[in-house]
Protein backbone atom coordinates (compact mmCIF):
# COMPACT_ATOMS: atom_id res chain seq x y z
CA UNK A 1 28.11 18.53 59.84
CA UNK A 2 25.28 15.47 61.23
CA UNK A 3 27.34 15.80 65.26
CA UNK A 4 26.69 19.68 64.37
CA UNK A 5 22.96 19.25 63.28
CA UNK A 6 22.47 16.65 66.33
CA UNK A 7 23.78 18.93 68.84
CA UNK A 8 21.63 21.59 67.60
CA UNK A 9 18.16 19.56 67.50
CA UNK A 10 19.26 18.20 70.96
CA UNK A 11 19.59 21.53 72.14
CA UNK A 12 16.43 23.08 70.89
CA UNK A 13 14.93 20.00 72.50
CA UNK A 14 15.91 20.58 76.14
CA UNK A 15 15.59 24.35 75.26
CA UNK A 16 11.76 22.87 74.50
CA UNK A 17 11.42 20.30 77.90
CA UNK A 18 12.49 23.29 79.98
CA UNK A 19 10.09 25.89 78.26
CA UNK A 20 7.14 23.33 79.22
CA UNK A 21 8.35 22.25 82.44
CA UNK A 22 9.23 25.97 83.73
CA UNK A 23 5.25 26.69 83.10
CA UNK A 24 3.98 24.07 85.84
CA UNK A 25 5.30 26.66 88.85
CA UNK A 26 4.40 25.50 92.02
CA UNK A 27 2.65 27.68 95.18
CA UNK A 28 2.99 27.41 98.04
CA UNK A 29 3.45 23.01 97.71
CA UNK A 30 0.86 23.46 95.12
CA UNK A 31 1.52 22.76 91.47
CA UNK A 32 0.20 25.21 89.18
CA UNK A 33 -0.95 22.58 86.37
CA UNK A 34 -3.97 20.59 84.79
CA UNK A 35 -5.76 17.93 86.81
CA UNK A 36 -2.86 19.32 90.11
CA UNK A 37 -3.73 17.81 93.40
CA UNK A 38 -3.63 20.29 95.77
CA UNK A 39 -6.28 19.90 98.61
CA UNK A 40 -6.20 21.90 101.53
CA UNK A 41 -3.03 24.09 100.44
CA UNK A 42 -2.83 28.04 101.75
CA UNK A 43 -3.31 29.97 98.49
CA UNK A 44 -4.36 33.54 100.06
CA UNK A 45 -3.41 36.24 97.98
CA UNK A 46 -1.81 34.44 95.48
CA UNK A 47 -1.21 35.27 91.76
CA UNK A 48 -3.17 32.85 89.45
CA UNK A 49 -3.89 34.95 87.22
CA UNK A 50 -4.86 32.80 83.72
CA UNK A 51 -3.79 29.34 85.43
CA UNK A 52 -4.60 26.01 83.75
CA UNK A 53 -6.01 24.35 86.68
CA UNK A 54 -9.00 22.28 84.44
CA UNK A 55 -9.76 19.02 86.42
CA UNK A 56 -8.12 20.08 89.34
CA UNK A 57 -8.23 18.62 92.80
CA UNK A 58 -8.63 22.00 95.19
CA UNK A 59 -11.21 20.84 98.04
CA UNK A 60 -10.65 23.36 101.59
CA UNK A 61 -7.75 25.34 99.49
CA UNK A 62 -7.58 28.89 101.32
CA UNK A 63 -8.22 31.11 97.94
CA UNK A 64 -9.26 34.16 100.11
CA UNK A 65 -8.31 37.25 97.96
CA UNK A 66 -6.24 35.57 95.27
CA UNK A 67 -6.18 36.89 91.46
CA UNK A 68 -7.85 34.01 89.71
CA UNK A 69 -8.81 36.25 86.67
CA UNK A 70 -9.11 34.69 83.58
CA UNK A 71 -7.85 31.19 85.20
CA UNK A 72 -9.55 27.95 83.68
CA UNK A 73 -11.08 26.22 86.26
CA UNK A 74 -13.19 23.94 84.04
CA UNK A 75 -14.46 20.54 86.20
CA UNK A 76 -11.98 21.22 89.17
CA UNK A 77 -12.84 20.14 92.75
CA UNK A 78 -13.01 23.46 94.75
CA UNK A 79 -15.41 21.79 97.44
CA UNK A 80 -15.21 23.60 100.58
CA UNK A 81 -12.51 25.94 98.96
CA UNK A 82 -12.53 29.69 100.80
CA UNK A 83 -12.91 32.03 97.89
CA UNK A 84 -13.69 35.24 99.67
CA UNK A 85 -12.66 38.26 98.25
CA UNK A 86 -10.67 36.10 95.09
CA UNK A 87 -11.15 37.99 91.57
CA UNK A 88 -12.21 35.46 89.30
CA UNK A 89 -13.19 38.10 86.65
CA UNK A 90 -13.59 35.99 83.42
CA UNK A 91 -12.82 32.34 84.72
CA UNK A 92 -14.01 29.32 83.39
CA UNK A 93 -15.95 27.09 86.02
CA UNK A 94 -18.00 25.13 83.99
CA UNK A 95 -18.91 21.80 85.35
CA UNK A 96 -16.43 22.44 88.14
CA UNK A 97 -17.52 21.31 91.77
CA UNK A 98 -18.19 23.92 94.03
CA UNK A 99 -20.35 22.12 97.19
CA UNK A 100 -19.33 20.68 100.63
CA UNK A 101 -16.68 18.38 101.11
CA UNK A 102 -17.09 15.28 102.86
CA UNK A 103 -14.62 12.47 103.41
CA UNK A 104 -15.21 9.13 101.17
CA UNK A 105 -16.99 6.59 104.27
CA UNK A 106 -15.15 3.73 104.96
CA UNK A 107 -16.31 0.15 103.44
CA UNK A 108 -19.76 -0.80 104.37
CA UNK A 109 -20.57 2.24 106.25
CA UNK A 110 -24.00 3.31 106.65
CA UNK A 111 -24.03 6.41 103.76
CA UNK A 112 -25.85 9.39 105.12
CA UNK A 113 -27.28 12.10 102.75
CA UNK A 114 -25.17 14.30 101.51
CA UNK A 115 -24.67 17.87 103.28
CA UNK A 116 -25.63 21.11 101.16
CA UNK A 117 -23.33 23.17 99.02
CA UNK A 118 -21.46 25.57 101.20
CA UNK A 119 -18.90 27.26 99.30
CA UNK A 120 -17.84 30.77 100.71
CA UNK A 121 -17.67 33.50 97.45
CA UNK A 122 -18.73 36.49 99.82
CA UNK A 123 -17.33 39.69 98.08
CA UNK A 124 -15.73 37.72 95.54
CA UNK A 125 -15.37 39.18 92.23
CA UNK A 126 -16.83 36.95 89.79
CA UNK A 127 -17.66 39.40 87.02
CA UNK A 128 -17.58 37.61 83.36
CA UNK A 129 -16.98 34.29 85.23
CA UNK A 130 -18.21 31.31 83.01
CA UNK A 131 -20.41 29.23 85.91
CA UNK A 132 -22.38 27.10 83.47
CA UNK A 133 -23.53 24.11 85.30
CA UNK A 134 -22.15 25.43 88.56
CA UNK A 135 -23.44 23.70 91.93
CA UNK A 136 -23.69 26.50 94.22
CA UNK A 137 -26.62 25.32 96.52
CA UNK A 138 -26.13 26.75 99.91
CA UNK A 139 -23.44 29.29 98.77
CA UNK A 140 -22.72 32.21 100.33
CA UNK A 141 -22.30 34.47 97.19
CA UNK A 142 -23.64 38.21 98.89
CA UNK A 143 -22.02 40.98 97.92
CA UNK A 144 -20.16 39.53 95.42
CA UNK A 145 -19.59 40.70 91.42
CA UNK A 146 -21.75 38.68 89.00
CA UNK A 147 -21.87 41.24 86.35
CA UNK A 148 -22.09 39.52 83.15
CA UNK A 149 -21.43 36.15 84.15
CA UNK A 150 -22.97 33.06 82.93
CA UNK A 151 -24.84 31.07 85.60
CA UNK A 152 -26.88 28.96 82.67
CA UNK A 153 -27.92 25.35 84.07
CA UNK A 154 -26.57 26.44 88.02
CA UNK A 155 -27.96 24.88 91.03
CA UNK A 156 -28.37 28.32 93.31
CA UNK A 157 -30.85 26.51 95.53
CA UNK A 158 -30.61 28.31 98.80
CA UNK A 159 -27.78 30.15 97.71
CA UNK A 160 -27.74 33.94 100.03
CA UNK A 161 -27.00 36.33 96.85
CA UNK A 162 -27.75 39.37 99.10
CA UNK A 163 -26.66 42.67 98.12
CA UNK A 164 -24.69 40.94 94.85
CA UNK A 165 -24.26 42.10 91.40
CA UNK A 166 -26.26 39.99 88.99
CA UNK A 167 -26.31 42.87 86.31
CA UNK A 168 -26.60 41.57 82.81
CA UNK A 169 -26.27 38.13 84.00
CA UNK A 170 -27.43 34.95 82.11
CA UNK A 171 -29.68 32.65 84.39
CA UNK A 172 -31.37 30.53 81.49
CA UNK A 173 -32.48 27.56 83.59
CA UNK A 174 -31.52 27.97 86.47
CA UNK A 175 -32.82 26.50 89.93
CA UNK A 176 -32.97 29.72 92.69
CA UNK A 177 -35.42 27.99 95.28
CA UNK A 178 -35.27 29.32 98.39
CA UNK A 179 -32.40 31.80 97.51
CA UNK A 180 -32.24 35.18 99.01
CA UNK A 181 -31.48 38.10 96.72
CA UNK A 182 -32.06 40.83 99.16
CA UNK A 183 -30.23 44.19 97.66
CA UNK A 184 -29.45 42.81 95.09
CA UNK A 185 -28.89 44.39 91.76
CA UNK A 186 -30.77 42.83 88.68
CA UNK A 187 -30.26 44.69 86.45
CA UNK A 188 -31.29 43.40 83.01
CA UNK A 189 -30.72 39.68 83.84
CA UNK A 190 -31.83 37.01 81.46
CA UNK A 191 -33.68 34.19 83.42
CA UNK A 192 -35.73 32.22 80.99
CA UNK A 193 -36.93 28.75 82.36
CA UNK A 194 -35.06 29.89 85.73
CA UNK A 195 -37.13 28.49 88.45
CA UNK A 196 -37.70 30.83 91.35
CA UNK A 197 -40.10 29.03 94.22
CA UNK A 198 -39.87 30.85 97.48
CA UNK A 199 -37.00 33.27 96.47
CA UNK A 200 -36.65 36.11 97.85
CA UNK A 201 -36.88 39.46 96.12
CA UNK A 202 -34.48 42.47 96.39
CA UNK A 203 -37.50 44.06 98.60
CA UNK A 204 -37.51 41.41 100.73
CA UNK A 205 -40.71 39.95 99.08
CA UNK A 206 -41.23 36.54 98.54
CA UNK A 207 -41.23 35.31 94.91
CA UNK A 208 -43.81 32.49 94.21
CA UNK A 209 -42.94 32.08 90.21
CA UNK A 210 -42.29 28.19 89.26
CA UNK A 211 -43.78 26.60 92.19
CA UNK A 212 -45.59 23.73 91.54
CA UNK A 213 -49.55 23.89 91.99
């Protein structure tokens, strides 16, 4: 009766190690997990839909078009990544790093300043996508879906927003100088604190509001 009891709590637990291990799939060479290294993989098109992929490494990852809906993408790299056209309706990219890519400089070599943010999110479909704390200076984010998403804290200095959809978005400090919102629809957006030097307005006006005396 124990051999019969052991064989059964051994089974349940490889039953168990193969449940866990069969969610890590793998795309493409990339690893579908937590904290997954997978830098400049081809991801076009693919089917993330509700991926784990919080701390993950995904600097110049090709992301054009895929279904990232729902995925958590809390604090992971995607410097550089290409996400035009992806549907990241209702991700989580809080704190996660959205800028330029550069290569770490070699030992004792002179450090230069460090490029602007130059993520491409043209036409991407960010509607109800968590972006708190999101660097997006320099990003190309026109005509994409914002509806509802949360922006609070975000860095959209110089960011081209043209023709997007910022409808019932939350910008509660956020920095826009220098952005471009030209077409743009702002529809009863909440930007409390947001500071909006030099931005220009859906008619093409400049916006002086925030800009130091």
């Amino acid at each position: 009766m124990r051999s019969f009891a052991k064989v059964f709590c051994l089974s349940l637990l490889s039953l168990a190690l193969l449940a866990g291990s069969a969610q890590a799939r793998t795309v493409n060479g990339c690893e579908i997990k937590a904290k997954t290294n997978c830098h400049h993989k081809n991801l076009n098109g693919k089917n993330l839909r509700g991926a784990n992929l919080i701390g993950a490494t995904l600097h110049h990852v090709k992301l054009r078009n895929a279904d990232l809906r729902k995925a958590n993408l809390r604090g992971a790299d995607l410097r550089k990544a290409d996400l035009s056209g992806a549907n990241l309706r209702g991700a989580n990219l809080k704190g996660a790093k959205l800028h330029y890519y550069t290569a770490p400089k070699k030992k004792g070599a002179r450090t230069s300043q460090a490029p602007s943010c130059a993520p491409d999110c043209q036409g991407a479909n960010l509607a109800n996508a968590q972006l708190i704390d999101a660097q997006l200076t320099g990003a190309n984010m026109s005509y994409a879906n914002l509806a509802n998403a949360l922006l609070d804290y975000s860095n959209l200095t110089s960011a081209n927003l043209n023709y997007a959809d910022l409808t019932n978005v939350s910008l509660f400090s956020v920095y826009m100088t220098d952005a471009s919102l030209v077409g743009a629809t702002l529809t009863n957006i909440q930007a409390t604190f947001a500071i909006q030097c030099s931005t220009v307005t859906p008619t093409g006006a400049l916006n002086s509001y925030g800009c130091a005396d």
